[in-house]
N, C-alpha and C. Protein backbone atom coordinates (compact mmCIF):
# COMPACT_ATOMS: atom_id res chain seq x y z
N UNK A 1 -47.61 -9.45 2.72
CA UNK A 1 -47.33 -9.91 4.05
C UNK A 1 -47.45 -8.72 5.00
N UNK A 2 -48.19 -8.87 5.69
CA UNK A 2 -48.52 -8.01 6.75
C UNK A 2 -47.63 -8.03 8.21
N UNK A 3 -47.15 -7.15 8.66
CA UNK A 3 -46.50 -7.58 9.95
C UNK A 3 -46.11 -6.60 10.91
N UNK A 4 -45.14 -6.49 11.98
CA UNK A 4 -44.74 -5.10 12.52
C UNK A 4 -43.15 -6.25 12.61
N UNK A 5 -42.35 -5.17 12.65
CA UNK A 5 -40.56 -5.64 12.52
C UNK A 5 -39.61 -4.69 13.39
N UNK A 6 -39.16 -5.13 14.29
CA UNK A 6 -37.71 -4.66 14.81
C UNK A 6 -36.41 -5.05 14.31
N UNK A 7 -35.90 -3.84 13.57
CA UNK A 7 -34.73 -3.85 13.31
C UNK A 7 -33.57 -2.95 14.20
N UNK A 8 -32.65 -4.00 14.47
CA UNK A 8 -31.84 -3.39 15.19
C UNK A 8 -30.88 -2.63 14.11
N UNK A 9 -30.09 -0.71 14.46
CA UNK A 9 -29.10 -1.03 13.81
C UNK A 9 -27.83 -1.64 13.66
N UNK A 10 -27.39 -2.18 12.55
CA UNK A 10 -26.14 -3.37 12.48
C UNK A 10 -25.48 -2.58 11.30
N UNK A 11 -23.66 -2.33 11.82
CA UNK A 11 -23.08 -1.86 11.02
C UNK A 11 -22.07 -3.04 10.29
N UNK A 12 -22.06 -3.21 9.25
CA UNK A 12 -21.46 -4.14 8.57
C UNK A 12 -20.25 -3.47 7.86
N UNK A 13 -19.14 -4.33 8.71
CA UNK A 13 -17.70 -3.31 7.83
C UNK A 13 -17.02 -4.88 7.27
N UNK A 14 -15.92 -4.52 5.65
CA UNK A 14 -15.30 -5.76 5.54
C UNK A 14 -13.86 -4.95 5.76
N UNK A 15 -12.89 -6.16 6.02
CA UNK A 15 -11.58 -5.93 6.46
C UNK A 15 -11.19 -7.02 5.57
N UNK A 16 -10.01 -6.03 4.40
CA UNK A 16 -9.05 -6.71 4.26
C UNK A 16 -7.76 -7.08 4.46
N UNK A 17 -6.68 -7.90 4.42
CA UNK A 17 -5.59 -8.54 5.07
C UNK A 17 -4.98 -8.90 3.55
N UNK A 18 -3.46 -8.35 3.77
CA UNK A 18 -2.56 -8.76 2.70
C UNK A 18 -2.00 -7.06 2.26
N UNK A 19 -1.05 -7.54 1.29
CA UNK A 19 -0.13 -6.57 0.82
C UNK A 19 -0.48 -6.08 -0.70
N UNK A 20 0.46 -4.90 -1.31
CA UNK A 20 -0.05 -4.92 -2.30
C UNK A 20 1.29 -3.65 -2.73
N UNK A 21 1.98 -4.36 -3.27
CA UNK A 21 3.98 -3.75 -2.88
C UNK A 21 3.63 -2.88 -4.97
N UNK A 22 2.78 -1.84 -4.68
CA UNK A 22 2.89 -0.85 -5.91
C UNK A 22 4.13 0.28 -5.52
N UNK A 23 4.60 0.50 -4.47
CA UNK A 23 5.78 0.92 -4.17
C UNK A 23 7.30 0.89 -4.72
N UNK A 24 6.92 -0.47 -4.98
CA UNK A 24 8.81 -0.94 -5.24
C UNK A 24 8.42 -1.34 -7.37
N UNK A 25 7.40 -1.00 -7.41
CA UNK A 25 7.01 -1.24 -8.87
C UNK A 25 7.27 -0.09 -9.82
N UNK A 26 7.96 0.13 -11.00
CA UNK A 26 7.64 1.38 -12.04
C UNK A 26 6.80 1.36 -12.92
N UNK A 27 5.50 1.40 -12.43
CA UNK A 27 4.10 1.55 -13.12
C UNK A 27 3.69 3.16 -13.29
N UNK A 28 2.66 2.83 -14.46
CA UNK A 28 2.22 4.42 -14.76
C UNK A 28 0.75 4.30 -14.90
N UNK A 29 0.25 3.17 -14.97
CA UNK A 29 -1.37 2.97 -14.86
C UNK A 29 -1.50 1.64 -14.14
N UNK A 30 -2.19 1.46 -13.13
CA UNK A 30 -3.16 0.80 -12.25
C UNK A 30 -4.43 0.29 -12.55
N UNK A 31 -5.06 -0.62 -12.68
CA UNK A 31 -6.81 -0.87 -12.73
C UNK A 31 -6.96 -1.68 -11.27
N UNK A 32 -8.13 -1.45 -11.01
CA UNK A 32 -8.79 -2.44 -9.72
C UNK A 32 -9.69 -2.97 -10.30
N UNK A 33 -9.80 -4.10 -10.67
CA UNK A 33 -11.09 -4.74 -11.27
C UNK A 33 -12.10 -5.54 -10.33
N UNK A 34 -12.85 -5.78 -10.40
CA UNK A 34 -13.71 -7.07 -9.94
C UNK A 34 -15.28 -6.70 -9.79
N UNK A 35 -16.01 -7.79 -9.25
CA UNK A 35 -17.52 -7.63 -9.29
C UNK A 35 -18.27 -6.55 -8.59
N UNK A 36 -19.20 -6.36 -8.90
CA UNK A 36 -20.35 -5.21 -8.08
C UNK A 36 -20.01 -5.49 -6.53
N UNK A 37 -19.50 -4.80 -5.75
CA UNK A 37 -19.44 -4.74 -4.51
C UNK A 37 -18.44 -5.35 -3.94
N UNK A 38 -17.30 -5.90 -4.67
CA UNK A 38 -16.37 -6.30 -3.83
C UNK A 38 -15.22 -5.66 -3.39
N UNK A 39 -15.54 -4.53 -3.17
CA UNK A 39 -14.87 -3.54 -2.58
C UNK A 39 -13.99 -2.64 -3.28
N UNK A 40 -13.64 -2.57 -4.62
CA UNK A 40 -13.24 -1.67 -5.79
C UNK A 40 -13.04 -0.32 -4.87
N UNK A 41 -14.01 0.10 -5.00
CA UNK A 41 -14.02 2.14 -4.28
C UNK A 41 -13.38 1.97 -2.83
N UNK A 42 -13.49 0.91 -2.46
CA UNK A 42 -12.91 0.71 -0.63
C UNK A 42 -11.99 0.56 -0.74
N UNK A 43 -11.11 -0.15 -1.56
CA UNK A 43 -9.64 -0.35 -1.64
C UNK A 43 -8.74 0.85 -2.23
N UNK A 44 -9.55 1.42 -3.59
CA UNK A 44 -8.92 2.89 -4.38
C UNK A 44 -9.20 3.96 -2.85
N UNK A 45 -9.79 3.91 -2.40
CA UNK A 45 -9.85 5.24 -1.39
C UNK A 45 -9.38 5.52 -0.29
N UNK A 46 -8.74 3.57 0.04
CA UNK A 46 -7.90 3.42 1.14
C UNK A 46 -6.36 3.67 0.74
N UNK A 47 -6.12 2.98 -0.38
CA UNK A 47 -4.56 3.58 -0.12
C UNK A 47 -4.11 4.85 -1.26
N UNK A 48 -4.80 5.21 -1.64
CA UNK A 48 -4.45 6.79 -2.13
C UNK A 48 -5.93 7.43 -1.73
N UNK A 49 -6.06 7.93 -0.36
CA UNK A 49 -7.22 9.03 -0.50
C UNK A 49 -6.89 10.68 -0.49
N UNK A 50 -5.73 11.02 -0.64
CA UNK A 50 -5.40 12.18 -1.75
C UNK A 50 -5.87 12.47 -2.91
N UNK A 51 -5.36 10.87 -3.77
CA UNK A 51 -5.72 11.69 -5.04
C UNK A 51 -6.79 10.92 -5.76
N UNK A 52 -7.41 10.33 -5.02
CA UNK A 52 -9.18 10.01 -5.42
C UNK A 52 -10.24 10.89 -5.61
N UNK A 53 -10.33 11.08 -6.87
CA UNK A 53 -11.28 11.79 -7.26
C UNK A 53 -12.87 11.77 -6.77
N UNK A 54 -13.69 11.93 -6.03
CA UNK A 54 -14.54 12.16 -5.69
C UNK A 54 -15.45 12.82 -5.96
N UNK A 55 -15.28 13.95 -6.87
CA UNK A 55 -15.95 14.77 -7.61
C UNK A 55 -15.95 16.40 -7.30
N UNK A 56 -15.87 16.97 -8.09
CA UNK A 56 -15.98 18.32 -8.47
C UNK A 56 -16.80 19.19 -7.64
N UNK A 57 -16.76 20.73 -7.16
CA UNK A 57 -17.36 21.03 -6.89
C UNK A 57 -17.83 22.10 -8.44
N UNK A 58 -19.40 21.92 -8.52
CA UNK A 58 -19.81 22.48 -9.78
C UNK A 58 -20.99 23.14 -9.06
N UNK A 59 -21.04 24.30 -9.68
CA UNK A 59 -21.78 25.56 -8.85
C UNK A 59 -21.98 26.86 -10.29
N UNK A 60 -21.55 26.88 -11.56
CA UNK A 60 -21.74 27.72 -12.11
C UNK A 60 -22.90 27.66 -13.22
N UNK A 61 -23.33 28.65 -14.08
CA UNK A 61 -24.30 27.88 -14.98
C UNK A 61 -23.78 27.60 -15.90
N UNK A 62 -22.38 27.40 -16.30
CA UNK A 62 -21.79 27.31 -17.37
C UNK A 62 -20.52 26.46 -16.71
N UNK A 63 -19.86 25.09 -17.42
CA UNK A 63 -19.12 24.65 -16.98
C UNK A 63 -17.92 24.65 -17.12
N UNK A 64 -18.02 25.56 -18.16
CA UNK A 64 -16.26 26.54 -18.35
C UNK A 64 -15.82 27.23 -17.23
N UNK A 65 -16.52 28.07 -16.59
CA UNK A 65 -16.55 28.56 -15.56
C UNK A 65 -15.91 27.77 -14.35
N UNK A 66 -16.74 26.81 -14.46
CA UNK A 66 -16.49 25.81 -13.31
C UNK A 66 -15.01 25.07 -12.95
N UNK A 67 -14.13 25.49 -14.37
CA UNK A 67 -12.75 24.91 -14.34
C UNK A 67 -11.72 25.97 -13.14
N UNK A 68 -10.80 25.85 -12.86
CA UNK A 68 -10.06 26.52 -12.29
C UNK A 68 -9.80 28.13 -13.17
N UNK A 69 -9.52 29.09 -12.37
CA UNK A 69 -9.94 30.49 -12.75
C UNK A 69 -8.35 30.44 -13.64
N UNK A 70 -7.36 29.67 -13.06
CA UNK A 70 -5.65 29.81 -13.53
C UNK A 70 -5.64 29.43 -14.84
N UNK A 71 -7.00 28.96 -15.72
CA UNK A 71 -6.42 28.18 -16.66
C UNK A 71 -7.40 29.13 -17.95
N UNK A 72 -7.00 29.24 -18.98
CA UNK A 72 -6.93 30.13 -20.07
C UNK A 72 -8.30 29.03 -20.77
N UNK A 73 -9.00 29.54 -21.69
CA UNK A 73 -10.38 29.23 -22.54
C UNK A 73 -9.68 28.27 -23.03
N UNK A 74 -8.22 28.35 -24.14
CA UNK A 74 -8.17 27.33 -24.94
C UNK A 74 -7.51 26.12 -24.23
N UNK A 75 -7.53 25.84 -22.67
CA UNK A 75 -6.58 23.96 -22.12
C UNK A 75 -8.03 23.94 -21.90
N UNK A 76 -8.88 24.94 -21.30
CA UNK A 76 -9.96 24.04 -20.82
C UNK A 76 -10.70 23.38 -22.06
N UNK A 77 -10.94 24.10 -23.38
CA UNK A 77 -11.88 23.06 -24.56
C UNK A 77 -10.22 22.08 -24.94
N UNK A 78 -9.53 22.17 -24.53
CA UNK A 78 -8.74 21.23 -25.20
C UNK A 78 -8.53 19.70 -24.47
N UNK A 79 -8.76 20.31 -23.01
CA UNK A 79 -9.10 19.04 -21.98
C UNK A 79 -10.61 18.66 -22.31
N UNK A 80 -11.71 18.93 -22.61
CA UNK A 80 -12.78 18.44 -23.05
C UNK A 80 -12.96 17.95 -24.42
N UNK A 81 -12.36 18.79 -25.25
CA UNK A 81 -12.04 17.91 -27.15
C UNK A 81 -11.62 16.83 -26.15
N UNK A 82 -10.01 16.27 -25.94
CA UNK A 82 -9.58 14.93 -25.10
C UNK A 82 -10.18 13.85 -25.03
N UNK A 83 -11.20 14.09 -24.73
CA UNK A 83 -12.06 13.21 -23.46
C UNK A 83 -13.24 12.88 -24.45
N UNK A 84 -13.52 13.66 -25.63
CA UNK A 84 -14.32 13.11 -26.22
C UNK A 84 -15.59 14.40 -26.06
N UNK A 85 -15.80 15.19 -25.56
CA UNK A 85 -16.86 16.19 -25.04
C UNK A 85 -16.41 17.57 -26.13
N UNK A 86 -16.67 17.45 -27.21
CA UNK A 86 -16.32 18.69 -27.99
C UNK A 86 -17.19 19.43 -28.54
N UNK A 87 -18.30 19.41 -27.99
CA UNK A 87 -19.68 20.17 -28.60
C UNK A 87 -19.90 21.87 -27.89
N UNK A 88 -19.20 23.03 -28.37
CA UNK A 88 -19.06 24.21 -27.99
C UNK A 88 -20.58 24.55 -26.92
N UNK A 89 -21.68 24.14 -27.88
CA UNK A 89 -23.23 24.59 -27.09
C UNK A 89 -23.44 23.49 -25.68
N UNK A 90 -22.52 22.76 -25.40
CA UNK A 90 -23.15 21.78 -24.36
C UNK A 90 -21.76 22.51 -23.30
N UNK A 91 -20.66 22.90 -23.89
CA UNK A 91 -20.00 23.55 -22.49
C UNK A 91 -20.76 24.61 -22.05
N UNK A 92 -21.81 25.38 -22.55
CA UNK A 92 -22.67 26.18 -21.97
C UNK A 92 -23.67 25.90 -21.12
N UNK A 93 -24.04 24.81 -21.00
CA UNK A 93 -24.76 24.05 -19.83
C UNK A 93 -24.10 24.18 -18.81
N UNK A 94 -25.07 24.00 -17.68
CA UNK A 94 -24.38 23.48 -16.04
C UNK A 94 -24.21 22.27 -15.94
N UNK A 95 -23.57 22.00 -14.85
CA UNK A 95 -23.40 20.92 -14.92
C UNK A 95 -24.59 19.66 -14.39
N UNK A 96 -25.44 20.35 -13.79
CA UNK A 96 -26.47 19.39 -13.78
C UNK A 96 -27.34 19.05 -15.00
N UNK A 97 -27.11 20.08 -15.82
CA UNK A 97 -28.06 19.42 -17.37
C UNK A 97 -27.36 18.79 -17.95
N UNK A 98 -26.11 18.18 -17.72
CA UNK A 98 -25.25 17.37 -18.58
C UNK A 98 -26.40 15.52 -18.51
N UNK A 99 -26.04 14.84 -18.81
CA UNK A 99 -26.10 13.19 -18.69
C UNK A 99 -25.01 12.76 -18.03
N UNK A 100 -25.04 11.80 -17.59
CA UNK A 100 -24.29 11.20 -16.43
C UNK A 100 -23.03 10.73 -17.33
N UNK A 101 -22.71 10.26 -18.68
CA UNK A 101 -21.82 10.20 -19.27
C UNK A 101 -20.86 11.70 -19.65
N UNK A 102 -21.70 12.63 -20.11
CA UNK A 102 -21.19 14.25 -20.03
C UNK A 102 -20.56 14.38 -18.99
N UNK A 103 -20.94 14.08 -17.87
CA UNK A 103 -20.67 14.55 -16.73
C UNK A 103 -19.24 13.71 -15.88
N UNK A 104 -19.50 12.73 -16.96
CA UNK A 104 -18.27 11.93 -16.37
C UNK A 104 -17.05 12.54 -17.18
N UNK A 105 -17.37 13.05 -18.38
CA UNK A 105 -16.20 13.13 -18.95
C UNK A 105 -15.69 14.70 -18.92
N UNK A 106 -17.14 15.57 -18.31
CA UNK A 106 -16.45 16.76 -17.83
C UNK A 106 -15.62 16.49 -16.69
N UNK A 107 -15.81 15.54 -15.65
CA UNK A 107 -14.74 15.19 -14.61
C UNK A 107 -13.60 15.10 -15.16
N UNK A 108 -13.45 13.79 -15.87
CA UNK A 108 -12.09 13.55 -16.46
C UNK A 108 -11.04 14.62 -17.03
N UNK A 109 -12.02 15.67 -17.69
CA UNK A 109 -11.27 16.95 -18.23
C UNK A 109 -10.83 17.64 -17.15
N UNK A 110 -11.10 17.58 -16.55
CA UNK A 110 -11.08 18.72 -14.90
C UNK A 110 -10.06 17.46 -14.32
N UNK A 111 -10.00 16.42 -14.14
CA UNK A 111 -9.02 16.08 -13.69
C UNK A 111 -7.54 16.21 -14.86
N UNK A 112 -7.76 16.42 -15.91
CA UNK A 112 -6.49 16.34 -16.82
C UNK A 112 -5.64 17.68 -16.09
N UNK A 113 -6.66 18.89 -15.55
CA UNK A 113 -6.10 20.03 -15.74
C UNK A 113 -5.43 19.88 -14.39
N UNK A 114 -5.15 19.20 -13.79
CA UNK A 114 -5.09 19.39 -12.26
C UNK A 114 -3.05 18.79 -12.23
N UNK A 115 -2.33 19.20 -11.51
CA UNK A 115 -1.45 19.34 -11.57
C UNK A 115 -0.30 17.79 -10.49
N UNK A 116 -1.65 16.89 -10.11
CA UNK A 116 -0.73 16.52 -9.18
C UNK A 116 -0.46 15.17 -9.68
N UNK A 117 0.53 14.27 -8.99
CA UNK A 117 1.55 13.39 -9.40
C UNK A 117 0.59 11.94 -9.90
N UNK A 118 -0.56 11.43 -9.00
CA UNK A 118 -1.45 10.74 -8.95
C UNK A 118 -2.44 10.56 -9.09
N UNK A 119 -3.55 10.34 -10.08
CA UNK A 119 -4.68 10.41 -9.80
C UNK A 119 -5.54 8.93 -9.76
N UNK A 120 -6.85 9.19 -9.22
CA UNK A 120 -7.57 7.97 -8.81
C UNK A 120 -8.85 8.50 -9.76
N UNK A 121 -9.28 7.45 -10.69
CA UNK A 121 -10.68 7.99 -11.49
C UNK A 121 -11.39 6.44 -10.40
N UNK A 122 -12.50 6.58 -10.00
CA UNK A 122 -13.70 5.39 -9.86
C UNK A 122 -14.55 5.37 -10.72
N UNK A 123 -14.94 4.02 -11.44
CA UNK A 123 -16.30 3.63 -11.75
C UNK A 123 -15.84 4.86 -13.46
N UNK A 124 -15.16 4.93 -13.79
CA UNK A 124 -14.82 6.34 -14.84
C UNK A 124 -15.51 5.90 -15.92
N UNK A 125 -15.37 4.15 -16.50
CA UNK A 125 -16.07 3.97 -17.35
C UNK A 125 -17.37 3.03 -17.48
N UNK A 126 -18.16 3.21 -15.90
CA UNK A 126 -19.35 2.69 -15.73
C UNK A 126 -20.52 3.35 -16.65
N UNK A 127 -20.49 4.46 -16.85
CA UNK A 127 -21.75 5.83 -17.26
C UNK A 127 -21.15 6.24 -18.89
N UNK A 128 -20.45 5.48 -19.47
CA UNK A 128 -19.74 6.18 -20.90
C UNK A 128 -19.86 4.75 -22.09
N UNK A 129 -20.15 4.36 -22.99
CA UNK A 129 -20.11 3.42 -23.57
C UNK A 129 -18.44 3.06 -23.52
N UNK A 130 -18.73 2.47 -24.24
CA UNK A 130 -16.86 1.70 -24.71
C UNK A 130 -16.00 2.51 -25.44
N UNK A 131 -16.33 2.97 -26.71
CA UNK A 131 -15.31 3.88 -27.41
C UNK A 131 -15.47 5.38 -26.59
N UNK A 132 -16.06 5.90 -25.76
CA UNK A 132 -16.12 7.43 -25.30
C UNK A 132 -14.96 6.55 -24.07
N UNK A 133 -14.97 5.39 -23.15
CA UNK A 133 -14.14 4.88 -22.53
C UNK A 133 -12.91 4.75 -22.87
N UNK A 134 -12.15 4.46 -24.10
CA UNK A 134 -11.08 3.81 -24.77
C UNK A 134 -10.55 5.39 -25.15
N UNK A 135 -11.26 6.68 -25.65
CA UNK A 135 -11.18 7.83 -26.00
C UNK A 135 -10.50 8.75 -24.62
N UNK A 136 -11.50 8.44 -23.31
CA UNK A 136 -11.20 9.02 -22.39
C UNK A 136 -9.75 8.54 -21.62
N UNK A 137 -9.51 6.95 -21.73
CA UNK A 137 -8.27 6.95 -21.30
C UNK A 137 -7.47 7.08 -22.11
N UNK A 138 -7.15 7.19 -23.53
CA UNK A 138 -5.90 6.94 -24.29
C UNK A 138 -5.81 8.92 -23.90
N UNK A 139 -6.85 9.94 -23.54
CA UNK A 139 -6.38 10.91 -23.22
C UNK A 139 -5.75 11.29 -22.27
N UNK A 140 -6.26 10.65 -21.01
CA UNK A 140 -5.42 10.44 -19.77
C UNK A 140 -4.32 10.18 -19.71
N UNK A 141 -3.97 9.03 -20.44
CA UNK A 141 -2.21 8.34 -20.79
C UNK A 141 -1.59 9.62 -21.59
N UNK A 142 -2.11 10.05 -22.16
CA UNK A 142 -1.37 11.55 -23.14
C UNK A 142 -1.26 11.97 -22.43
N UNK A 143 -2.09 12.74 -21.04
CA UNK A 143 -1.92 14.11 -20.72
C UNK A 143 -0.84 13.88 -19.48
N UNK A 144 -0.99 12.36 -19.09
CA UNK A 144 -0.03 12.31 -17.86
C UNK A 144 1.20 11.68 -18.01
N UNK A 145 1.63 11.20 -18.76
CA UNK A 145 2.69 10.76 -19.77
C UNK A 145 3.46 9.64 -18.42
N UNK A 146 4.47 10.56 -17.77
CA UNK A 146 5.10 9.89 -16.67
C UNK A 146 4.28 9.60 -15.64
N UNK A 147 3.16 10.44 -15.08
CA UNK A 147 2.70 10.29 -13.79
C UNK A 147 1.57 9.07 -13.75
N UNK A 148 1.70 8.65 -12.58
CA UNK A 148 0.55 7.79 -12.23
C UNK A 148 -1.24 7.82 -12.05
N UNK A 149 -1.81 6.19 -12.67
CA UNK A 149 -2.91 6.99 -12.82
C UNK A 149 -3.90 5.46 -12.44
N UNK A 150 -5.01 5.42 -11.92
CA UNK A 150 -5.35 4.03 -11.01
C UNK A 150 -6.87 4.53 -11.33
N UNK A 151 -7.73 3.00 -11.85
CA UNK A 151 -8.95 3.26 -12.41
C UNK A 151 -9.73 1.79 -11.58
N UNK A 152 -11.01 2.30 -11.50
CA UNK A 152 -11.39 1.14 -10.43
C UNK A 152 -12.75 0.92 -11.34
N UNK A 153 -13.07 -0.02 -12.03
CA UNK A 153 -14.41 -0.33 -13.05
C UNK A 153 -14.61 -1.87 -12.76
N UNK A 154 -15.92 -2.35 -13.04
CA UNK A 154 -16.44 -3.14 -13.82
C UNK A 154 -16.15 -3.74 -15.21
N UNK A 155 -16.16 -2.12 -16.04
CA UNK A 155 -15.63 -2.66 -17.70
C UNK A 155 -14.62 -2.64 -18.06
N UNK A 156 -14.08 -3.78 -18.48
CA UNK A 156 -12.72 -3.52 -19.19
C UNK A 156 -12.77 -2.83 -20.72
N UNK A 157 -11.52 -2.41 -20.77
CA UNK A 157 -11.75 -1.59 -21.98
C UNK A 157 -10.84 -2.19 -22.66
């Protein structure tokens, strides 16, 4: 089809309406479930955008490196054993030669090490099969025992 087209730009926002009382609740894990696009990441980023993970800044050629300088050789392979990532020659990679599953679960390790009350993983087990999924959270529930922790996927695990 051959043609010439004016498109105007049109910004398309959705608004949602209603409550959602996790406040007055004693929970220690959260999921947001539902279909491709119905707003999963819009809702996790609206009411905790503190502790929504967004991603790492990774800049070294080695991704040991890349962990916080405060933390000693043996939490950082012990937050990656965790998670399922225990191959000594692949923490020597950067982080761009990882696979998008590596890379998810070097996140997850890097979030184990992190100290604060809440965390938000997105999409955590979109890029990981099922058992590296079931592996990565039963580590999460270990490492955060009391604190809170809110996962926004597609797959249930």
């Amino acid at each position: 089809m051959v043609g010439s087209y004016t498109l105007s730009e049109v910004k398309l926002e959705k608004h949602f309406k209603g409550s959602l009382p996790i406040e007055a609740d004693d929970w220690q894990v959260g999921v947001i479930v539902g279909r491709s696009g119905s707003g999963k990441t819009s809702i996790a980023s609206q009411l905790f955008p503190d502790a929504y993970i967004k991603g790492f800044n990774y800049s070294h050629k080695c991704i040991l490196d890349d962990f916080p300088e405060e933390l000693e050789t043996g939490e950082i392979t012990k937050a990656l054993c965790s998670v399922g990532f225990a191959s000594p020659p692949d923490w020597l990679k950067s982080y761009d030669c990882l696979s998008q599953g590596e890379k998810m679960r070097v996140d997850i390790a890097r979030a184990l090490c992190l100290t604060q009350e809440l965390i938000v993983f997105d999409e955590f087990t979109s890029v990981v099969d099922r058992e590296i999924a079931k592996v990565s959270a039963y580590a999460i529930s270990r490492q955060f025992g009391d604190q809170k922790e809110v996962y926004s996927g597609n797959l249930p695990l």
